[in-house]
Protein backbone atom coordinates (compact mmCIF):
# COMPACT_ATOMS: atom_id res chain seq x y z
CA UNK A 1 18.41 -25.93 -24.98
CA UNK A 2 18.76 -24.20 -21.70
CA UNK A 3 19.12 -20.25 -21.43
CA UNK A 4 21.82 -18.28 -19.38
CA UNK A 5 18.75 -16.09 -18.16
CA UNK A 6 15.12 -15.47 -18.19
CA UNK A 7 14.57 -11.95 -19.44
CA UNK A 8 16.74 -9.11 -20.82
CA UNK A 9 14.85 -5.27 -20.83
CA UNK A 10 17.05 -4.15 -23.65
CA UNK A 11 18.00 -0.36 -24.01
CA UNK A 12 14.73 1.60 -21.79
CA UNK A 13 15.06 5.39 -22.89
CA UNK A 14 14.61 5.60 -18.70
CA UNK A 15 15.55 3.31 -16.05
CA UNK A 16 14.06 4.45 -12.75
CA UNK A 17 16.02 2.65 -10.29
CA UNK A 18 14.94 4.89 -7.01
CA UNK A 19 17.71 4.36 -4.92
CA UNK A 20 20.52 1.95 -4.56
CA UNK A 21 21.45 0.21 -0.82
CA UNK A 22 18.57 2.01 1.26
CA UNK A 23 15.34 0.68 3.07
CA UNK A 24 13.71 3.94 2.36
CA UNK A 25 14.53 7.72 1.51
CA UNK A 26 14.18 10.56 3.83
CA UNK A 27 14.02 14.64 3.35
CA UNK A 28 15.95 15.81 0.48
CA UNK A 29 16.94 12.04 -0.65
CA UNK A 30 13.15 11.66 -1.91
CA UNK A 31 13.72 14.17 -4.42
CA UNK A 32 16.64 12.85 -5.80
CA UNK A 33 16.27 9.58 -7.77
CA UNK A 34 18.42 7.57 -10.02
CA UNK A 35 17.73 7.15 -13.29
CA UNK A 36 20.23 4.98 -15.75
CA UNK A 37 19.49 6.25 -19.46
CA UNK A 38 19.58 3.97 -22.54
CA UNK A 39 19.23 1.24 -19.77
CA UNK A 40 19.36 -2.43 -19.83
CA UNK A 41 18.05 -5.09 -16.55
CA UNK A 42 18.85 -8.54 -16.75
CA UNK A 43 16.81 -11.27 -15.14
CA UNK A 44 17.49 -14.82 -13.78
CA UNK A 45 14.87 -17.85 -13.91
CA UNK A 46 14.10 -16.79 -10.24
CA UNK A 47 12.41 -13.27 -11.06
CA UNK A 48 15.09 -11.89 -9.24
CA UNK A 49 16.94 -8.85 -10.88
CA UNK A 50 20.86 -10.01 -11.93
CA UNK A 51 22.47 -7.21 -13.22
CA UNK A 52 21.22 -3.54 -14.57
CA UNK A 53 23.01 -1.07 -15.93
CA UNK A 54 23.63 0.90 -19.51
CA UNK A 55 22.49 -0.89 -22.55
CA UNK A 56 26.40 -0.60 -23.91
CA UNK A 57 27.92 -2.27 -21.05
CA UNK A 58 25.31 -4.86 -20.87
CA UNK A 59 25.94 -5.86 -24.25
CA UNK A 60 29.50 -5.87 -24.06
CA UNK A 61 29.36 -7.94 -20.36
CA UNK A 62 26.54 -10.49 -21.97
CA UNK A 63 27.44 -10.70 -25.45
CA UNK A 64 28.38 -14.25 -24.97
CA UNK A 65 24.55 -15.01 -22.65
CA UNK A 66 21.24 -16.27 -23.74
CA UNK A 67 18.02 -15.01 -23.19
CA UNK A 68 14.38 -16.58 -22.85
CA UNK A 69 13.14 -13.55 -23.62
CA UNK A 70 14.66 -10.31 -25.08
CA UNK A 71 12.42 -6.92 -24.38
CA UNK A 72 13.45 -3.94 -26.54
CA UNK A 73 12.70 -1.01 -24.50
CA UNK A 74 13.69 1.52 -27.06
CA UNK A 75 11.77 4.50 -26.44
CA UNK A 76 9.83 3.38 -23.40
CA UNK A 77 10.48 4.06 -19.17
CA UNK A 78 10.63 0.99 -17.19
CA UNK A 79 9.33 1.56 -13.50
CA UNK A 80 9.15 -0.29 -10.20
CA UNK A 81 6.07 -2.17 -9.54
CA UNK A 82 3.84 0.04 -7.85
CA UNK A 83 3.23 -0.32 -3.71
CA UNK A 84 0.02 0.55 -2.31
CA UNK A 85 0.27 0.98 0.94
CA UNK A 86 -3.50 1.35 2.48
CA UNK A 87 -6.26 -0.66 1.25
CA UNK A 88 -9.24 -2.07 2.33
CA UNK A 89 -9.95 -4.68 -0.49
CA UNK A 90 -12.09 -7.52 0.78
CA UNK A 91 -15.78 -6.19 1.43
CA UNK A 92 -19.47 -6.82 -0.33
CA UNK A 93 -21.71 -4.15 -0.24
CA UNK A 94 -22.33 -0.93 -2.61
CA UNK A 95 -22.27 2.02 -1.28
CA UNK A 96 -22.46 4.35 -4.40
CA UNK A 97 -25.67 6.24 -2.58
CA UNK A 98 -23.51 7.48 0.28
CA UNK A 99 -21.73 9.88 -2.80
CA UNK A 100 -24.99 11.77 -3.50
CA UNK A 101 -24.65 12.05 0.35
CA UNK A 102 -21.04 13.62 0.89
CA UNK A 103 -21.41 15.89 -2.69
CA UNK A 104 -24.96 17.35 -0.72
CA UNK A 105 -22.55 18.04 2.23
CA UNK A 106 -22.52 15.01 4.63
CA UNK A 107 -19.69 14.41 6.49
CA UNK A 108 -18.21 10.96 6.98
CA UNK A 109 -19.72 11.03 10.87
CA UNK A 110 -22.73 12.01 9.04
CA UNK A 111 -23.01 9.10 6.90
CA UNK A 112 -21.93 6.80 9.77
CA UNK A 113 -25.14 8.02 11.91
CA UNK A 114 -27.25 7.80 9.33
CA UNK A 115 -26.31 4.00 9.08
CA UNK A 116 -23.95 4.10 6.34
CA UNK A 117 -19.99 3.77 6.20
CA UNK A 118 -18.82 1.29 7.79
CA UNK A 119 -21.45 -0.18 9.50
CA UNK A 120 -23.35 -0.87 6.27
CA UNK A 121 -20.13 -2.78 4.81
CA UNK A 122 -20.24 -4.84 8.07
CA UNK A 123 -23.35 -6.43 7.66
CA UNK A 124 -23.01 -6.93 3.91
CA UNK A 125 -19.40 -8.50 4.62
CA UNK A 126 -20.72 -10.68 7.56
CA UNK A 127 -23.24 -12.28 5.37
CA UNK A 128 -20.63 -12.88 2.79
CA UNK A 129 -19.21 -16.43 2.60
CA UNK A 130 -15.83 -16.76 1.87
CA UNK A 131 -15.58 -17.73 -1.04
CA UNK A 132 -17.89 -14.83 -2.19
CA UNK A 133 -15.33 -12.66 -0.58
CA UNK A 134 -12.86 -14.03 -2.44
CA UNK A 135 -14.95 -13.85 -5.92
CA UNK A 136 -15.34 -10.17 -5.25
CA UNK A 137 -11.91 -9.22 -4.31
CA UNK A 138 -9.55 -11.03 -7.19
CA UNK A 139 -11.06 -8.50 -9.77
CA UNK A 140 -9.99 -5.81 -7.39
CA UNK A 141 -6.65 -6.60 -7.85
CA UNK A 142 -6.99 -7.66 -11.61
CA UNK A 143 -7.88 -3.16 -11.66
CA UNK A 144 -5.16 -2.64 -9.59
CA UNK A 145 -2.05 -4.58 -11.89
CA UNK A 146 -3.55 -2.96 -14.91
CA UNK A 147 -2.61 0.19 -12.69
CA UNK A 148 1.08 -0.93 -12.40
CA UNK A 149 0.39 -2.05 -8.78
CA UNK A 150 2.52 -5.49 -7.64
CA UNK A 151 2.36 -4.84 -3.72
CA UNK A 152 -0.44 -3.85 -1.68
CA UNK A 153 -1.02 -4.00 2.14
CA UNK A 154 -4.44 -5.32 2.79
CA UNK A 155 -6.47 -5.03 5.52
CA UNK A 156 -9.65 -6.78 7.40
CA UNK A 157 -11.98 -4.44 9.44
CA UNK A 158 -15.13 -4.89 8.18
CA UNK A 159 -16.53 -7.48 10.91
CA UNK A 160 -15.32 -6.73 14.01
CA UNK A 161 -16.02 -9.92 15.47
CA UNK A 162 -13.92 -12.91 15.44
CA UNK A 163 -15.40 -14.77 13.25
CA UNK A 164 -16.09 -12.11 10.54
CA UNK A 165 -12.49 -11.18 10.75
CA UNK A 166 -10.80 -14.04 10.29
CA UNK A 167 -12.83 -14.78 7.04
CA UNK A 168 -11.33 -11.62 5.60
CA UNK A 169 -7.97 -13.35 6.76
CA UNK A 170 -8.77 -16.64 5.45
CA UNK A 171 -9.89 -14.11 1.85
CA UNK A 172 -6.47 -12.84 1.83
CA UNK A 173 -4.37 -15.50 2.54
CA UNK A 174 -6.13 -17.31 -0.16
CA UNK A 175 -5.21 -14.56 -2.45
CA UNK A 176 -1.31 -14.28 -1.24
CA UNK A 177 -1.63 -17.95 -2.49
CA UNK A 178 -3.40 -18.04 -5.68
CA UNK A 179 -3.28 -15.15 -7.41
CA UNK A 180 -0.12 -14.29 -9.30
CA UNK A 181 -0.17 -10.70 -10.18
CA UNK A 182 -0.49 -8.91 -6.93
CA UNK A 183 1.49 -9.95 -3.46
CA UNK A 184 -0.66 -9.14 -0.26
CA UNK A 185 0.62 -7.86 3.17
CA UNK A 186 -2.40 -8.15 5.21
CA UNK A 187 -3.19 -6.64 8.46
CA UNK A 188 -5.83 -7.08 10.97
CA UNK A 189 -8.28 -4.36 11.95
CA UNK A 190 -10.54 -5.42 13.92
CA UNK A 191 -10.78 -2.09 15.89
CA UNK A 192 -12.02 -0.71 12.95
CA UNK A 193 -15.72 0.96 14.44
CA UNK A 194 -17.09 -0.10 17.77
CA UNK A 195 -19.85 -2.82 17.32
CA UNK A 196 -23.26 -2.47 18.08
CA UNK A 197 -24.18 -3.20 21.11
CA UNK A 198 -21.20 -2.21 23.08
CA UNK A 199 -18.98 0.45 23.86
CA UNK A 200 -15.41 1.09 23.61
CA UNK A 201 -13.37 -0.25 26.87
CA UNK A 202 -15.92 -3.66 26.05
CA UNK A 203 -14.83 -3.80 22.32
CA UNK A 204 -10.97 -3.04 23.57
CA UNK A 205 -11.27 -6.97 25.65
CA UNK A 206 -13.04 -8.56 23.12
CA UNK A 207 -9.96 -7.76 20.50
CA UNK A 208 -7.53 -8.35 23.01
CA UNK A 209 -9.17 -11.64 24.74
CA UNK A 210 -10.96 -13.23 21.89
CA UNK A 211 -10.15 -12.01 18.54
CA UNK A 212 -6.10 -11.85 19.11
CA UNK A 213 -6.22 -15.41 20.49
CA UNK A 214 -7.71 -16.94 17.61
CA UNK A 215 -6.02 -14.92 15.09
CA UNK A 216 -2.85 -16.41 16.76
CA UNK A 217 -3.99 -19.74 16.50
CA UNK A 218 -4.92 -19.56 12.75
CA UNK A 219 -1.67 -17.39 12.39
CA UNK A 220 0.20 -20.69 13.50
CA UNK A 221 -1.59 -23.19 11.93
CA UNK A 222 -0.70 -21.63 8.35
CA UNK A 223 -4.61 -21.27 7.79
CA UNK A 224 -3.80 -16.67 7.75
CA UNK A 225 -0.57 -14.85 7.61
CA UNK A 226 -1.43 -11.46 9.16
CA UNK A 227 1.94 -9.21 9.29
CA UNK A 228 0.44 -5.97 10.96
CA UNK A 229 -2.30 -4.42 13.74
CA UNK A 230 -4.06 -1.59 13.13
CA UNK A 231 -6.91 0.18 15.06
CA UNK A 232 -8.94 3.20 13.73
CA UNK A 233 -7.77 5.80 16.72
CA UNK A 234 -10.22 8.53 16.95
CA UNK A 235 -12.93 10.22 18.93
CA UNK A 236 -15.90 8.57 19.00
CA UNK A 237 -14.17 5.08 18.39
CA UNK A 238 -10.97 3.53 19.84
CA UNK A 239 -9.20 6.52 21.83
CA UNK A 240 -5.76 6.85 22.96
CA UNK A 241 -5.50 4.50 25.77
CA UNK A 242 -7.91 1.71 24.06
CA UNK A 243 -5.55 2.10 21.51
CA UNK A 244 -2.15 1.66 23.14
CA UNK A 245 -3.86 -1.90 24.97
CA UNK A 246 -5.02 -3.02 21.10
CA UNK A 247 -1.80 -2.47 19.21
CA UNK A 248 0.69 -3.45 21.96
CA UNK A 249 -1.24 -7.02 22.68
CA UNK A 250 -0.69 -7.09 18.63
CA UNK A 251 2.95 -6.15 19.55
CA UNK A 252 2.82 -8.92 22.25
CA UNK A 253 2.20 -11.63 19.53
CA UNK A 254 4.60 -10.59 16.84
CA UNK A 255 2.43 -8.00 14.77
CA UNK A 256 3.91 -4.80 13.37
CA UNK A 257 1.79 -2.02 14.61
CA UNK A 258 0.65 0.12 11.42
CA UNK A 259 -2.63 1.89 12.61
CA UNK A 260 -5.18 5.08 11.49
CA UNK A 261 -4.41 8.10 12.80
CA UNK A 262 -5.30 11.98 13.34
CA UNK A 263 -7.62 11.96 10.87
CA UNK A 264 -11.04 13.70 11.48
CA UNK A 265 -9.36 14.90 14.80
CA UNK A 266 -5.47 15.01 16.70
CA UNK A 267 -5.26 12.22 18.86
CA UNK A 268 -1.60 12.04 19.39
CA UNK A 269 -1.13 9.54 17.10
CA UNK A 270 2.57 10.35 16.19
CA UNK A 271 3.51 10.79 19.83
CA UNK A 272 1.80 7.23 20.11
CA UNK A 273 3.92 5.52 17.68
CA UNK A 274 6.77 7.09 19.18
CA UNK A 275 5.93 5.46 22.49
CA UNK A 276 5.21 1.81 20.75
CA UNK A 277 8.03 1.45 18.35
CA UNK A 278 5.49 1.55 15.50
CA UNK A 279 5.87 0.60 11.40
CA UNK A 280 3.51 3.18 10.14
CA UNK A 281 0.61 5.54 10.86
CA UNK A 282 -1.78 6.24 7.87
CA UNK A 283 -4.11 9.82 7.38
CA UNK A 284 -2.30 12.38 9.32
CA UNK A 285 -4.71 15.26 8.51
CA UNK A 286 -4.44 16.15 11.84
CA UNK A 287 -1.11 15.92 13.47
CA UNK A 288 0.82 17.55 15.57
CA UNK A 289 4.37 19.30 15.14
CA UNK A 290 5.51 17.04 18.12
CA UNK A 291 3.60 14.31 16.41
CA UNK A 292 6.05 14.55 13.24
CA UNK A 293 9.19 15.28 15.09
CA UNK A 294 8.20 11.84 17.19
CA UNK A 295 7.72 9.75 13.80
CA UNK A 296 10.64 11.26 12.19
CA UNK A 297 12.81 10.04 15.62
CA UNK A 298 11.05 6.51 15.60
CA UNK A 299 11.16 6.69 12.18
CA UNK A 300 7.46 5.88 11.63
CA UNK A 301 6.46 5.75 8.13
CA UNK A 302 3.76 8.10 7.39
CA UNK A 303 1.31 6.50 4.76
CA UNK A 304 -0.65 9.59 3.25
CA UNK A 305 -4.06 8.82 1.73
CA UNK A 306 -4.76 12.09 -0.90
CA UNK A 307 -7.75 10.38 -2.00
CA UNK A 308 -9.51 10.70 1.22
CA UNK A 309 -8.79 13.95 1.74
CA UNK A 310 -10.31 14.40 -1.83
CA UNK A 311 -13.36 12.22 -1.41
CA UNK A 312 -14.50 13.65 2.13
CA UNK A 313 -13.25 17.28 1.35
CA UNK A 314 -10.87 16.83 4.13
CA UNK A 315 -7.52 19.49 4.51
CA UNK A 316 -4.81 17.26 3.53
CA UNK A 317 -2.31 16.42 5.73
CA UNK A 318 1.01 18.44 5.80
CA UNK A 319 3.13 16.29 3.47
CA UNK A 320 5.55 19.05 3.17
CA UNK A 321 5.84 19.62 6.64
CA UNK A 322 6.69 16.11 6.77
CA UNK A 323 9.43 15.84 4.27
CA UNK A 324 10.99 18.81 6.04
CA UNK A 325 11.32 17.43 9.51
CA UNK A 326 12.65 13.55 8.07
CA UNK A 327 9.22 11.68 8.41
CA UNK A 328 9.49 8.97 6.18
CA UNK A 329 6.48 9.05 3.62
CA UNK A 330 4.51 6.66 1.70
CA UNK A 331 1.31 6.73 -0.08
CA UNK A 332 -1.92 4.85 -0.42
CA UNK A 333 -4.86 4.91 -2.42
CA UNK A 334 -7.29 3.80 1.25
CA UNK A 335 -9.12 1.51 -1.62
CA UNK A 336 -12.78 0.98 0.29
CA UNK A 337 -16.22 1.25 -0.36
CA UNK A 338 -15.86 5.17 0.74
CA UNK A 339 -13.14 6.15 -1.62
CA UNK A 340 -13.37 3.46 -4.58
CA UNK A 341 -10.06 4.37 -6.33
CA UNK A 342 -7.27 1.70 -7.27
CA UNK A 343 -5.02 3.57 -9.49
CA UNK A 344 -1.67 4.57 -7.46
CA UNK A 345 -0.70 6.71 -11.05
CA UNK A 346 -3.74 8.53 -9.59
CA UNK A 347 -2.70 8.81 -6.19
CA UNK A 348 0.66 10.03 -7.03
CA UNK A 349 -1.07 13.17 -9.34
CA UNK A 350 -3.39 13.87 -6.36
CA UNK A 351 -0.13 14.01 -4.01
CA UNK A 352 1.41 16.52 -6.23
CA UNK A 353 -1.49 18.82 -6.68
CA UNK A 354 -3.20 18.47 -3.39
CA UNK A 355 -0.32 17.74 -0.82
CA UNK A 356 2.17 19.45 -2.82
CA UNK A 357 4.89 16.70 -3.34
CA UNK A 358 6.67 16.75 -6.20
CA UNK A 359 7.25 13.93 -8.86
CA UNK A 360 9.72 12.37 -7.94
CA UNK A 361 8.60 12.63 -4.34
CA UNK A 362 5.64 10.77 -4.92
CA UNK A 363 7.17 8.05 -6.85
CA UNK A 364 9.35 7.60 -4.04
CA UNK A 365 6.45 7.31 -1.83
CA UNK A 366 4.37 4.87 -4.20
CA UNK A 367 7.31 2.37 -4.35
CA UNK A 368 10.52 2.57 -2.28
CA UNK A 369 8.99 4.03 0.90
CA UNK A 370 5.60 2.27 0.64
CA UNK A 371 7.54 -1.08 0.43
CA UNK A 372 9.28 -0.07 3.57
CA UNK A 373 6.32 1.02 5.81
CA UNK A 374 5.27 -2.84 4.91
CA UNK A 375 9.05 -4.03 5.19
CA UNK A 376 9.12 -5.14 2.39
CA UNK A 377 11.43 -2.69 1.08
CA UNK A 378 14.79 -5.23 0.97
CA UNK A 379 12.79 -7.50 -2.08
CA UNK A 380 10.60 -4.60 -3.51
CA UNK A 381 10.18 -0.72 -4.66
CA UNK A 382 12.99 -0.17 -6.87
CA UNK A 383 14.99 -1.68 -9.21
CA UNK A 384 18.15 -3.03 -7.75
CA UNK A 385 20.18 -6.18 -7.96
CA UNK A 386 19.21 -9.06 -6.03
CA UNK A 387 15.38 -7.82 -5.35
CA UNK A 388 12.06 -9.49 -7.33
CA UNK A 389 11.71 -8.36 -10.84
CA UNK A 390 8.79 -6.31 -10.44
CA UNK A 391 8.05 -3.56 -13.19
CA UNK A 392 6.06 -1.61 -15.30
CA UNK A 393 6.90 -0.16 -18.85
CA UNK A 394 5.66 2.82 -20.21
CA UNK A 395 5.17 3.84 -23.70
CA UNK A 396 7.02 6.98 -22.90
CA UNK A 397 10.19 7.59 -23.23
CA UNK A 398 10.00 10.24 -19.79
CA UNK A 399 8.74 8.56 -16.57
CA UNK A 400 6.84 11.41 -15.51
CA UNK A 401 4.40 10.36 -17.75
CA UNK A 402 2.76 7.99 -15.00
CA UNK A 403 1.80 10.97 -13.16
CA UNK A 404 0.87 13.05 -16.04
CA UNK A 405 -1.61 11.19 -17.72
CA UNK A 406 -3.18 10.65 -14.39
CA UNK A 407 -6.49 8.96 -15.73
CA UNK A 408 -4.89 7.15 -17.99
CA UNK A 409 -1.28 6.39 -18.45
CA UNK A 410 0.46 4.97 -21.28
CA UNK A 411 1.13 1.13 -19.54
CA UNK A 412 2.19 -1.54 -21.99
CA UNK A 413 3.32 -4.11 -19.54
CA UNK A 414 3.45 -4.76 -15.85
CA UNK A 415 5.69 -7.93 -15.10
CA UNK A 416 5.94 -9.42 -11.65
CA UNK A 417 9.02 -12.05 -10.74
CA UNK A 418 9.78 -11.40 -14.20
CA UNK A 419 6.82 -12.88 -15.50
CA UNK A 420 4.39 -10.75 -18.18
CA UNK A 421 1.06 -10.55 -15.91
CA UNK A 422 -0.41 -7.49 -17.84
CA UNK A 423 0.13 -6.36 -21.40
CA UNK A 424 -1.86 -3.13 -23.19
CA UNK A 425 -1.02 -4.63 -26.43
């Protein structure tokens, strides 16, 4: 016997919908999320949400309807999947001595001059094979679903040479493919650091005549399935106008440009992705009023990383500032061998206490907005008819309880396309 539908979340104490008919929220909006009490979701055999509303009209409308699968929610929140919007997941390499380092006062130039950071990751990631790589990362995101996360964006960045780079690629592609639990945006960075060996303006034409070409011609054989550009902009590394030449060649071949920015110093980065049209702009620590009031116009998402500014002891960037002036604003957790955290329940505390963002804020930012800055945001981060059925149910019947437990929060299930791909029980 055939069913009418695939899954029925019957009667959730909480319902946290987001938002209903917008790419992302803005300002005020973020603070201001719908919730549907004593709420009921139905799901077709596609994973695709069919109808959601109150658990009395849903009975009444589907009283005559089977169900594969009925979920009683009573007592429990139901969630949209999580979206992390900054990671770094694909790397070999531990760099667990570099902590003793930064808590005994190093800075993060420090530890790069001393041979660390990055550059250690790049030679432990170019001796890698692939299929290491690949060994190494699907745990990764096996810690990251247990978190509630069902979207991440994923980047490359520790080779910096064509070959290097398009093995993390190849990694992450393979992933997008094989793994079920977590879906992959990934994003080239291979102006990540400036290799050894050659300085910035010589690194800039390598990117742009070497690594670009091939990652086009991988791109179009179906072999990697990059969506975005990024380049680490900052002194010392890839500067303003190295920059601009990087992420408008991406531009050139049909990347979104989503980059690092204002960081350790101000670099114009806003006023930058003002001038290029671009997605997103991740860190912020250091930008400018102009430099908001540019994203905000754009709109450029601003992806906000609280656990760098944790890890490094950096000031954190002006979140509220942001909100204010209509930046839109996501959140990562920057996932990398310099700030090792995969939790976005985490992420969202550390946004609250350190940046100041309120609860509902940072939800906002961990699913809605952090879909969009990855455009994904018309399939994913928040519960709505006609997007993918991904969710995660708490064993509380207030959602807050995600960011209140913030080391370890009550998750029974996390189900993506409507299929169970976690359970705490």
């Amino acid at each position: 016997m055939g069913f009418d539908f695939k899954l029925k979340i019957s009667n959730a104490s909480q319902l946290v919908v987001i938002s209903k008919g917008k790419p992302f929220l803005i300002g005020k909006e973020m603070s201001n999320i719908e919730i549907i009490e004593n709420g009921t979701m139905i799901i077709d055999e596609n994973g695709i949400i069919f109808d959601i509303g109150t658990f009395k009209e849903m009975e009444e409308k589907y009283k005559d309807k089977s169900f594969e699968k009925v979920l009683d929610c009573t007592g429990k929140s139901v969630l949209p999947g999580f979206v992390d919007g900054h990671t770094h997941p694909v790397f070999s390499g531990d760099r667990v001595h570099e902590f003793a380092m930064k808590l005994a006062g190093a800075t993060y130039l420090d530890v790069h001059k001393a041979g660390g950071g990055i550059q250690f990751t790049i030679s432990h990631t170019k001796n890698s094979t692939e299929d290491e790589l690949y060994q190494l990362l699907i745990p990764r995101l096996n810690r990251m679903l247990k978190s509630g996360t069902t979207l991440i964006e994923a980047k490359s960045g520790y080779g910096l040479e064509t070959e290097t780079e398009m093995k993390m690629l190849k990694v992450l592609d393979r992933a997008s493919k094989q793994f079920q639990g977590v879906e992959i945006v990934s994003t080239y960075l291979g102006g990540h650091a400036i290799p050894k060996g050659m300085n910035a303006s010589e690194a800039t034409d390598d990117i742009i005549n070497k690594q670009l070409p091939e990652l086009k011609r991988l791109k179009d054989a179906g072999e990697i399935s990059p969506s975005n550009i990024d380049v680490f902009l900052e002194k010392g590394f890839f500067e303003y106008e190295d920059t601009k030449r990087i992420l408008q060649a991406g531009k050139d071949i049909g990347l979104e440009c989503n980059f690092h920015g204002d960081e350790l110093s101000y670099m114009k980065s806003g006023e930058l992705a003002g001038e290029l049209g671009c997605r997103a702009i991740s860190h912020l620590e250091k930008v400018s009023e102009d430099g908001m009031k540019a994203m905000a116009a754009t709109p450029t998402f601003a992806v906000l990383l609280p656990t760098t500014a944790y890890i490094l002891r950096l000031e954190c960037p002006p979140a509220r500032r942001m909100i204010e002036l209509g930046v839109p604003v996501a959140l990562g957790s920057d996932f990398n061998p310099n700030a090792h955290c995969l939790s976005m329940p985490f992420v969202m505390n550390l946004a609250c206490v350190l940046m100041k963002m309120n609860m509902n804020e940072s939800l906002v930012a961990a699913t809605l907005n952090a879909a969009a800055s990855i455009n994904k945001s018309s399939t994913h981060g928040s519960l709505e008819v006609g997007k993918f059925a991904d969710f995660v149910i708490l064993s509380a019947d207030k959602w807050e309880h995600i960011i209140y437990e913030m080391v370890d929060p009550p998750i029974s299930h996390v189900f993506k396309k409507g299929n169970l791909v976690f359970s705490n029980n």
